[in-house]
C-alpha atoms as a PDB file:
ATOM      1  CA  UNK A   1     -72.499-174.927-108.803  1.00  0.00           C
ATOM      2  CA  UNK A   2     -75.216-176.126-111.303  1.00  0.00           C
ATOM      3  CA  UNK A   3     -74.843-177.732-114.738  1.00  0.00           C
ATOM      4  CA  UNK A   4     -74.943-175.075-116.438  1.00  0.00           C
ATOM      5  CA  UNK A   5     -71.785-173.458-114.907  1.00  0.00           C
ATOM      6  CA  UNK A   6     -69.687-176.775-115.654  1.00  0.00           C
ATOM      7  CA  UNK A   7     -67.561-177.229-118.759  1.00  0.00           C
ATOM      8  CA  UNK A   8     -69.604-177.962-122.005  1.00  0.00           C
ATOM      9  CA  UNK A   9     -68.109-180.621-122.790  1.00  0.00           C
ATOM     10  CA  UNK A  10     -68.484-182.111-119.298  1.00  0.00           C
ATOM     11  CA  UNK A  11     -72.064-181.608-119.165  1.00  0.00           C
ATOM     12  CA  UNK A  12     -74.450-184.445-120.250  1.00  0.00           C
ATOM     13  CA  UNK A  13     -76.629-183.070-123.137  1.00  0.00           C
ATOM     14  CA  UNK A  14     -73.626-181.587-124.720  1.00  0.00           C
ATOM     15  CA  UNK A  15     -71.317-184.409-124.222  1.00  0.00           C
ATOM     16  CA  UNK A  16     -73.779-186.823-125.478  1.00  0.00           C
ATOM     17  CA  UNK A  17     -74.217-184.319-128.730  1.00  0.00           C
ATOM     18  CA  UNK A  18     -70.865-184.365-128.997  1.00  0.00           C
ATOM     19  CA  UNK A  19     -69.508-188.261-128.146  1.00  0.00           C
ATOM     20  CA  UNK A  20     -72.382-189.991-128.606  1.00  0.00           C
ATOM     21  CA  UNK A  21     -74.622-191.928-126.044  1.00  0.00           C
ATOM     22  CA  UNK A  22     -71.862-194.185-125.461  1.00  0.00           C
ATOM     23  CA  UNK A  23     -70.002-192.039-124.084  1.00  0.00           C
ATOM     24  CA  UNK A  24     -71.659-191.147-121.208  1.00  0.00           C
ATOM     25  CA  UNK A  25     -72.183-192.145-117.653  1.00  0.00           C
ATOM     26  CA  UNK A  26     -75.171-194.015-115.866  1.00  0.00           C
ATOM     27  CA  UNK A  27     -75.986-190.988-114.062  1.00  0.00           C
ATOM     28  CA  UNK A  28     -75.194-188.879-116.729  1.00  0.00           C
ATOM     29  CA  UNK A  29     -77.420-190.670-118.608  1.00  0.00           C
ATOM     30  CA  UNK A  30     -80.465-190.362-116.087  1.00  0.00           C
ATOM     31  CA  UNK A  31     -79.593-186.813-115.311  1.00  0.00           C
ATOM     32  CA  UNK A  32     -80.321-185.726-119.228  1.00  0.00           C
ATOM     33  CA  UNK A  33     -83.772-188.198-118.574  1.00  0.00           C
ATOM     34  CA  UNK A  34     -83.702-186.293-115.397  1.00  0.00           C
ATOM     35  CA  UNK A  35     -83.861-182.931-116.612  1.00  0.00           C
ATOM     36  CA  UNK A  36     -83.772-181.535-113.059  1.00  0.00           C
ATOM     37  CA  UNK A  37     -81.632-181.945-110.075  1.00  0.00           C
ATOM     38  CA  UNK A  38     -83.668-180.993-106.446  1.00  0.00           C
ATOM     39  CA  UNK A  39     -82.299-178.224-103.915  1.00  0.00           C
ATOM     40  CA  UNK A  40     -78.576-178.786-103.285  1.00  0.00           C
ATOM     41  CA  UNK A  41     -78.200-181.006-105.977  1.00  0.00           C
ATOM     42  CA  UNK A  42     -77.851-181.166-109.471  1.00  0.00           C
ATOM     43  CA  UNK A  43     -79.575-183.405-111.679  1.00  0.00           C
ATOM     44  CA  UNK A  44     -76.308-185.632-112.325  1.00  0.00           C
ATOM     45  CA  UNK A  45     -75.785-185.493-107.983  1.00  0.00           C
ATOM     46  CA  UNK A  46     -79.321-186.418-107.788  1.00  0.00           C
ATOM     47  CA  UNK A  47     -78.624-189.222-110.089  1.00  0.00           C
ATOM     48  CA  UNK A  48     -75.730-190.989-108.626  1.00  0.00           C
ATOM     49  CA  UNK A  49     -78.002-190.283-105.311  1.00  0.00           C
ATOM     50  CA  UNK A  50     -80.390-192.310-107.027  1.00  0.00           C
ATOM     51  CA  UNK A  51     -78.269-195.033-108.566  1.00  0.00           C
ATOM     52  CA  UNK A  52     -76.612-195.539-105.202  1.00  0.00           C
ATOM     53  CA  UNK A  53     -80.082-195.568-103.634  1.00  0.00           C
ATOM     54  CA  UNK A  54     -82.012-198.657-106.095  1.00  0.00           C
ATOM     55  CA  UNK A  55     -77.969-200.916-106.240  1.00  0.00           C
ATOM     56  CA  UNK A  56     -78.109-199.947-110.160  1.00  0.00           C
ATOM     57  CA  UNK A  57     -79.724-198.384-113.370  1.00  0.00           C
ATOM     58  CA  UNK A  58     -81.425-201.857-113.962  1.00  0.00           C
ATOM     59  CA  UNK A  59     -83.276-202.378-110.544  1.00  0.00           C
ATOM     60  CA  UNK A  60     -84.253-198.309-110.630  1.00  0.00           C
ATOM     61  CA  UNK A  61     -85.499-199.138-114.423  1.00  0.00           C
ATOM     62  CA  UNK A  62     -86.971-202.179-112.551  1.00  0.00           C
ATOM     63  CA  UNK A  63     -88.845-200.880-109.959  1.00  0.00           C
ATOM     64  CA  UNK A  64     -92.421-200.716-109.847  1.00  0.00           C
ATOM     65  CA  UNK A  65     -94.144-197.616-109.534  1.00  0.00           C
ATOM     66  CA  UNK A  66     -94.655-197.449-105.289  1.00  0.00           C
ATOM     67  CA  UNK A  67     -90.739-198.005-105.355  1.00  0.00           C
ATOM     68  CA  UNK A  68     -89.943-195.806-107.903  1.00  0.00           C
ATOM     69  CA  UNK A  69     -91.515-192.705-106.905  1.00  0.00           C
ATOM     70  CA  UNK A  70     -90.984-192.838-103.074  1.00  0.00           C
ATOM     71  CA  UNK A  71     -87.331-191.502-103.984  1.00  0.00           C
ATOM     72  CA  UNK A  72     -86.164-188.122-104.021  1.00  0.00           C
ATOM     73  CA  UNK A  73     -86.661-186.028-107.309  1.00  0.00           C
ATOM     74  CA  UNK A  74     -89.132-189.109-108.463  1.00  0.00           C
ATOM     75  CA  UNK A  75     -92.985-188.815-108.673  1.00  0.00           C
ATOM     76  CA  UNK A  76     -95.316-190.135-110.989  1.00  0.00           C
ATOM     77  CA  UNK A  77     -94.904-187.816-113.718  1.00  0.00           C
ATOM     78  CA  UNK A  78     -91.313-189.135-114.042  1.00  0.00           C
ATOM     79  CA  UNK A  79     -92.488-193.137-113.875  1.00  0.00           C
ATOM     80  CA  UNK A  80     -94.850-192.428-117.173  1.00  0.00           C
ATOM     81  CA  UNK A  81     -91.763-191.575-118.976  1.00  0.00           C
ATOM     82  CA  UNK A  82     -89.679-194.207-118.238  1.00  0.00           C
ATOM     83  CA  UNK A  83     -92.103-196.586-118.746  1.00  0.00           C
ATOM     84  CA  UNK A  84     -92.721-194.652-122.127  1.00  0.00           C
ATOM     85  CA  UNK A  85     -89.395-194.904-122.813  1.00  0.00           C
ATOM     86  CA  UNK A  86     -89.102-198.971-122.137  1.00  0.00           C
ATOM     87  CA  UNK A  87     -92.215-199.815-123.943  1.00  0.00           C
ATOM     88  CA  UNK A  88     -90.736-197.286-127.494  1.00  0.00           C
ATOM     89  CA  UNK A  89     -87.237-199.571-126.579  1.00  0.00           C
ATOM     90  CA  UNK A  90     -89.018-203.022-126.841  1.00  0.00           C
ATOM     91  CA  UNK A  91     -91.233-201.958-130.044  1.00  0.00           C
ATOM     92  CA  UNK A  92     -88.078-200.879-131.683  1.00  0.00           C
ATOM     93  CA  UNK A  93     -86.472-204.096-131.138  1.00  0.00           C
ATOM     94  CA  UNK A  94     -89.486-205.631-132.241  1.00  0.00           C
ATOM     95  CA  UNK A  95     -89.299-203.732-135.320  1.00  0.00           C
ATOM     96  CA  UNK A  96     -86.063-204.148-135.912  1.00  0.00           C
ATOM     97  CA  UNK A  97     -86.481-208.349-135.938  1.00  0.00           C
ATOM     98  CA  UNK A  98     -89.641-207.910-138.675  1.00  0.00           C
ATOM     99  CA  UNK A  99     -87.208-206.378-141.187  1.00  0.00           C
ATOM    100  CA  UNK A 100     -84.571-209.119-141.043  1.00  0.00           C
ATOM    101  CA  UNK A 101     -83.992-212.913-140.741  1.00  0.00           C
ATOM    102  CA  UNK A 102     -84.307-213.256-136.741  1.00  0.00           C
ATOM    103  CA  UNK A 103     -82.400-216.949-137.245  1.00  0.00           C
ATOM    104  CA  UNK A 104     -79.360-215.326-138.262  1.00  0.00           C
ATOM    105  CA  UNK A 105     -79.132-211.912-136.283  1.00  0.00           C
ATOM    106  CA  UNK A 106     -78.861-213.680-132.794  1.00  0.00           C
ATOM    107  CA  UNK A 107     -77.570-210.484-130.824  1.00  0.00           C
ATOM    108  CA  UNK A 108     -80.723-208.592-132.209  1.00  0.00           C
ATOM    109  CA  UNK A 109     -82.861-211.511-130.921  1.00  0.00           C
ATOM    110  CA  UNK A 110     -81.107-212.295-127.511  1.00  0.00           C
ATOM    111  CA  UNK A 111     -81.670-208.578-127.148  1.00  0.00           C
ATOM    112  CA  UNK A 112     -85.750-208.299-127.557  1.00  0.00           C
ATOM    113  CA  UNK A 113     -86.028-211.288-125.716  1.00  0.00           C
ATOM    114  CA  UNK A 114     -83.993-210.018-122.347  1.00  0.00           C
ATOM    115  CA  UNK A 115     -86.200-206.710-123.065  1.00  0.00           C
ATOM    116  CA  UNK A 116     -89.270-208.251-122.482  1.00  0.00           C
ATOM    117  CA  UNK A 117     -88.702-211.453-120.069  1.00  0.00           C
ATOM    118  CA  UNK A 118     -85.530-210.594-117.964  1.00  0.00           C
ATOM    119  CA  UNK A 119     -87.460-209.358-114.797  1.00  0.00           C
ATOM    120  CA  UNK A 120     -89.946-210.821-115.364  1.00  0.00           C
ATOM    121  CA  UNK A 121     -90.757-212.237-111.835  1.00  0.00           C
ATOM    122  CA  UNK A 122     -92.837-215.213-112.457  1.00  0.00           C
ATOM    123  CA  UNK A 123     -92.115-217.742-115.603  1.00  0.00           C
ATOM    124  CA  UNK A 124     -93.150-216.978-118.982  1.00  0.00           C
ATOM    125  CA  UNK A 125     -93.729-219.200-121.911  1.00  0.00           C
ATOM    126  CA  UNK A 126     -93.138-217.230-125.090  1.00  0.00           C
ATOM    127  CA  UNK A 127     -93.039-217.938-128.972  1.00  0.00           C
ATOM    128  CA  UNK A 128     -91.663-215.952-131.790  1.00  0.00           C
ATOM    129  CA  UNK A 129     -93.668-216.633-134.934  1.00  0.00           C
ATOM    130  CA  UNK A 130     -91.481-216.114-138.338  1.00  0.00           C
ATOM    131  CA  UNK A 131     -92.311-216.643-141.890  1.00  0.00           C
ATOM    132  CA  UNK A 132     -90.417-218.355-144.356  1.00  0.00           C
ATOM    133  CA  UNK A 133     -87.767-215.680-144.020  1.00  0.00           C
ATOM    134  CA  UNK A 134     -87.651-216.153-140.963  1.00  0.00           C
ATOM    135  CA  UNK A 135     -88.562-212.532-140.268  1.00  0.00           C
ATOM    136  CA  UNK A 136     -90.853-212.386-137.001  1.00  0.00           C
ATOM    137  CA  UNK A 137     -94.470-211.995-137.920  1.00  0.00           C
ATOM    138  CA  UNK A 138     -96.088-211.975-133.944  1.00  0.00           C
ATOM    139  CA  UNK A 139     -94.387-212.494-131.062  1.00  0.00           C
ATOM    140  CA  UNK A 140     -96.991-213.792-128.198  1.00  0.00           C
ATOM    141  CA  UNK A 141     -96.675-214.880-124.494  1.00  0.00           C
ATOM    142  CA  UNK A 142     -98.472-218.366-124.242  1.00  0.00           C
ATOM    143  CA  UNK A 143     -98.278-219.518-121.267  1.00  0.00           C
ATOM    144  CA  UNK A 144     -97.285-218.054-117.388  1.00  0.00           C
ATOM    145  CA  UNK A 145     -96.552-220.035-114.809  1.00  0.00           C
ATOM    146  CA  UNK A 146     -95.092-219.533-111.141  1.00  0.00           C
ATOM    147  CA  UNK A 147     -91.364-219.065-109.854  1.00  0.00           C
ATOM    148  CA  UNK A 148     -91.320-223.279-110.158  1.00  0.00           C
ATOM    149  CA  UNK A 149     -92.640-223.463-113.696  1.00  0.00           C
ATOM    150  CA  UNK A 150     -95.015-223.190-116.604  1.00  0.00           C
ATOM    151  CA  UNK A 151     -97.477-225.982-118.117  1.00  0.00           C
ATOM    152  CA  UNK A 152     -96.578-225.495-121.702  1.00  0.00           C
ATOM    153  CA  UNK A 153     -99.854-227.346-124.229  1.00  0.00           C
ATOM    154  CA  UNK A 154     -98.419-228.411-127.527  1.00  0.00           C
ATOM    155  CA  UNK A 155    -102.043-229.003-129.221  1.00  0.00           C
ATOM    156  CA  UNK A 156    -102.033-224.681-127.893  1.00  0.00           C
ATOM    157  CA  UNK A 157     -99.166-224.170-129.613  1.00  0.00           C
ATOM    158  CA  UNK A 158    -100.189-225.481-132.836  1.00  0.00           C
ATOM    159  CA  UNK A 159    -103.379-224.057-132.895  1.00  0.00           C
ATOM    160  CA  UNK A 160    -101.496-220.514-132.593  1.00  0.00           C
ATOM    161  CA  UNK A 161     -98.619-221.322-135.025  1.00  0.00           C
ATOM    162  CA  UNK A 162    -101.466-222.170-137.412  1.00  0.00           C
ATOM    163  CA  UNK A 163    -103.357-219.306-136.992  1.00  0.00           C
ATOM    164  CA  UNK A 164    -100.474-217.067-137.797  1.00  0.00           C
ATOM    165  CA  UNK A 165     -99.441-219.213-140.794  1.00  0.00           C
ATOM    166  CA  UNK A 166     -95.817-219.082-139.217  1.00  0.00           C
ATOM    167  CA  UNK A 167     -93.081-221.365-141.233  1.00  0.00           C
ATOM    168  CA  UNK A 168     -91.144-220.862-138.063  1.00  0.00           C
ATOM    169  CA  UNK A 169     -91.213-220.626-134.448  1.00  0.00           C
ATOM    170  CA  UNK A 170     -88.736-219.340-131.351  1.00  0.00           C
ATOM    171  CA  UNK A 171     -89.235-220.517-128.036  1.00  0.00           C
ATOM    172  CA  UNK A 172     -87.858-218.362-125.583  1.00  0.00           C
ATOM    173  CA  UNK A 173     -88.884-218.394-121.292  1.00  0.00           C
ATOM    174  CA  UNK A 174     -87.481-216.881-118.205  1.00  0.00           C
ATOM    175  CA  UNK A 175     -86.097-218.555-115.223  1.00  0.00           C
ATOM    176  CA  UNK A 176     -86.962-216.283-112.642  1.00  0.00           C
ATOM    177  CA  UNK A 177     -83.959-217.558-110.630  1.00  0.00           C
ATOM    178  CA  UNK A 178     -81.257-216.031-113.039  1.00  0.00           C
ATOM    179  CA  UNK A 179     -79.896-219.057-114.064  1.00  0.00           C
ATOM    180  CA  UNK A 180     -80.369-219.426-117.679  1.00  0.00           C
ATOM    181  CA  UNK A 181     -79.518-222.799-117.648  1.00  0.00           C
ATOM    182  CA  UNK A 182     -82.326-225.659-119.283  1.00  0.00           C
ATOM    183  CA  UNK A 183     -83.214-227.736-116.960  1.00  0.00           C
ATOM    184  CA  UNK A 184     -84.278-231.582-118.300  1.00  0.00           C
ATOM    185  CA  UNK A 185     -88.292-230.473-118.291  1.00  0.00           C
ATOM    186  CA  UNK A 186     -87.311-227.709-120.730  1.00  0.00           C
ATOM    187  CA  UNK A 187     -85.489-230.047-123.086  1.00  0.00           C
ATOM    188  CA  UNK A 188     -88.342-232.832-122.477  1.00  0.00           C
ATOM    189  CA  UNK A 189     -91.244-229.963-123.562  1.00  0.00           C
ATOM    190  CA  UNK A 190     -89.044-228.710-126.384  1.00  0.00           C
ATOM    191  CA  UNK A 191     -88.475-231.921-128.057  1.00  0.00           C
ATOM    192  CA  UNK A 192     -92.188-232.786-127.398  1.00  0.00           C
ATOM    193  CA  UNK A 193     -92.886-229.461-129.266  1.00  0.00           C
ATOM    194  CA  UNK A 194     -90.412-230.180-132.213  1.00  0.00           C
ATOM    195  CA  UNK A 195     -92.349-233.347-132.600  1.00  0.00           C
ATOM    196  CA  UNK A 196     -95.789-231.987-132.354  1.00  0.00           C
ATOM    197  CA  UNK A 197     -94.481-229.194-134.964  1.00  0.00           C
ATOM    198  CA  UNK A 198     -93.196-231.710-137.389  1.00  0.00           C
ATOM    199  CA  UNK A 199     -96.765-233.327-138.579  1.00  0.00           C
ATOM    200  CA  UNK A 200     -97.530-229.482-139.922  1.00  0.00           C
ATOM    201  CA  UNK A 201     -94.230-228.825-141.323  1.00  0.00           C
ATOM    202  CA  UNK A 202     -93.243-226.058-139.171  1.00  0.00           C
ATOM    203  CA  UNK A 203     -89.289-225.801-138.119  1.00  0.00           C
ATOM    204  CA  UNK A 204     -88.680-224.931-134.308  1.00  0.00           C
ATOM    205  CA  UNK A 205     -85.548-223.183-134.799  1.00  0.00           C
ATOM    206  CA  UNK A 206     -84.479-222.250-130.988  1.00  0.00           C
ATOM    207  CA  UNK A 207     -85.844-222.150-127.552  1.00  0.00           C
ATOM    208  CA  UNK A 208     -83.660-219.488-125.345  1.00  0.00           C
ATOM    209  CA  UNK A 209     -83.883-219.489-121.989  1.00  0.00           C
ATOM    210  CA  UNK A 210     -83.794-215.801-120.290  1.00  0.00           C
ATOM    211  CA  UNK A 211     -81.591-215.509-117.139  1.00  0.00           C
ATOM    212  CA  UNK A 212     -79.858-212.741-115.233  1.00  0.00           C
ATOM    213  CA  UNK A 213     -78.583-210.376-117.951  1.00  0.00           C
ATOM    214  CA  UNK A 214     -78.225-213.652-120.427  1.00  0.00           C
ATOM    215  CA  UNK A 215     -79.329-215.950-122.960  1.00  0.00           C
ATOM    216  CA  UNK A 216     -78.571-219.675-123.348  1.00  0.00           C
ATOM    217  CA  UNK A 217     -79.197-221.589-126.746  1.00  0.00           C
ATOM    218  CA  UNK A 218     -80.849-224.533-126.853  1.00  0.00           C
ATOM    219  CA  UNK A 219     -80.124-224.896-130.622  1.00  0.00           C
ATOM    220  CA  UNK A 220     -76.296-223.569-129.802  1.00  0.00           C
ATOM    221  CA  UNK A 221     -76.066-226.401-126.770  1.00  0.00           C
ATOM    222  CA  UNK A 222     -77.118-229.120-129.736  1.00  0.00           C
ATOM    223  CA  UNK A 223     -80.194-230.056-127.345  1.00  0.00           C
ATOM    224  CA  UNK A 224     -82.835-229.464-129.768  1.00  0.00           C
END
């Protein structure tokens, strides 16, 4: 039996017209980005196949493209997308945080950041400039370091905040580890930042530290 001979409101593009995104499945979900199931199964069979297969939608959204396409039903034309469809996910974020105060809409923030440094494998320096509004005005990785660490330049990060004419900044890196926990180097370079930031008049407001799935707070913690 194929899709198409299910219930409509059991199949994926219908339910998902109907409900909502929400509402649906993982590999209901990936069957509509799917499209197609393979001989003796359908695209939402293929897809729990497939879930089963890479532990997860994460580590199959994840996967780089050797691993991705050397699964069943996957090939390279179906690696483009997704990565289309990532990239038009972290530019809406993005877009999202230059319309509105990024200091005060925390989830929206937490959210672009784990977009763009949760899997990051190596560690990842990166500053979000904001204007007096604190609405972002560039958002730049500064420095990259190895699974042990980055070497983070304050002189570096003045010279960019500067140049963008930021009233603001955001510190946010990864800990390739998953723990999102600072460690006494990250409070040591953030307070060495605040400082340096200071003698231009330019407010660090956070530095969040990107784990497994989660964000902690410097600013929340009262470390800064």
């Amino acid at each position: 039996m194929t899709i198409r001979d299910w219930p409509e409101n059991e199949r994926p593009r219908e339910k998902l017209l109907a409900r909502g995104a929400a509402a649906l499945s993982d590999a209901e979900l990936l069957a509509i980005f799917l499209r197609t199931g393979v001989k003796g199964l359908s695209a939402v069979d293929l897809s729990r196949q497939l879930l089963n297969g890479f532990g997860g939608l994460r580590v199959l959204m994840g996967a780089d493209q050797q691993q991705f396409c050397s699964h069943k039903g996957l090939g390279q034309a179906k690696y483009v997308q997704l990565q289309a469809v990532l990239e038009m996910a972290r530019r809406h974020a993005g877009e999202m945080l230059q319309r509105e105060d990024v200091f005060d809409s925390t989830d929206a923030t937490r959210t672009y950041l784990l977009h763009h440094l949760r899997d990051t494998p190596h560690e990842e320096f990166h500053v979000l400039f904001l204007d007096n509004q604190h609405r972002l005005l560039k958002h730049q990785c500064l420095f990259t370091g190895t699974l042990d660490g980055a070497s983070v330049y304050p002189r570096e990060v003045v010279k960019r905040v500067l140049s963008h004419n930021a009233a603001a900044v955001i510190f946010a890196h990864n800990h390739p580890s998953g723990v999102a926990e600072p460690s006494p180097a990250d409070i040591a370079i953030t307070r060495r930042l605040k400082e340096a930031l200071a003698l231009v008049d330019v407010r660090v407001l956070d530095h969040q530290i990107i784990g497994d799935g989660y964000v902690t707070s410097l600013a929340q913690k009262g470390l800064l």
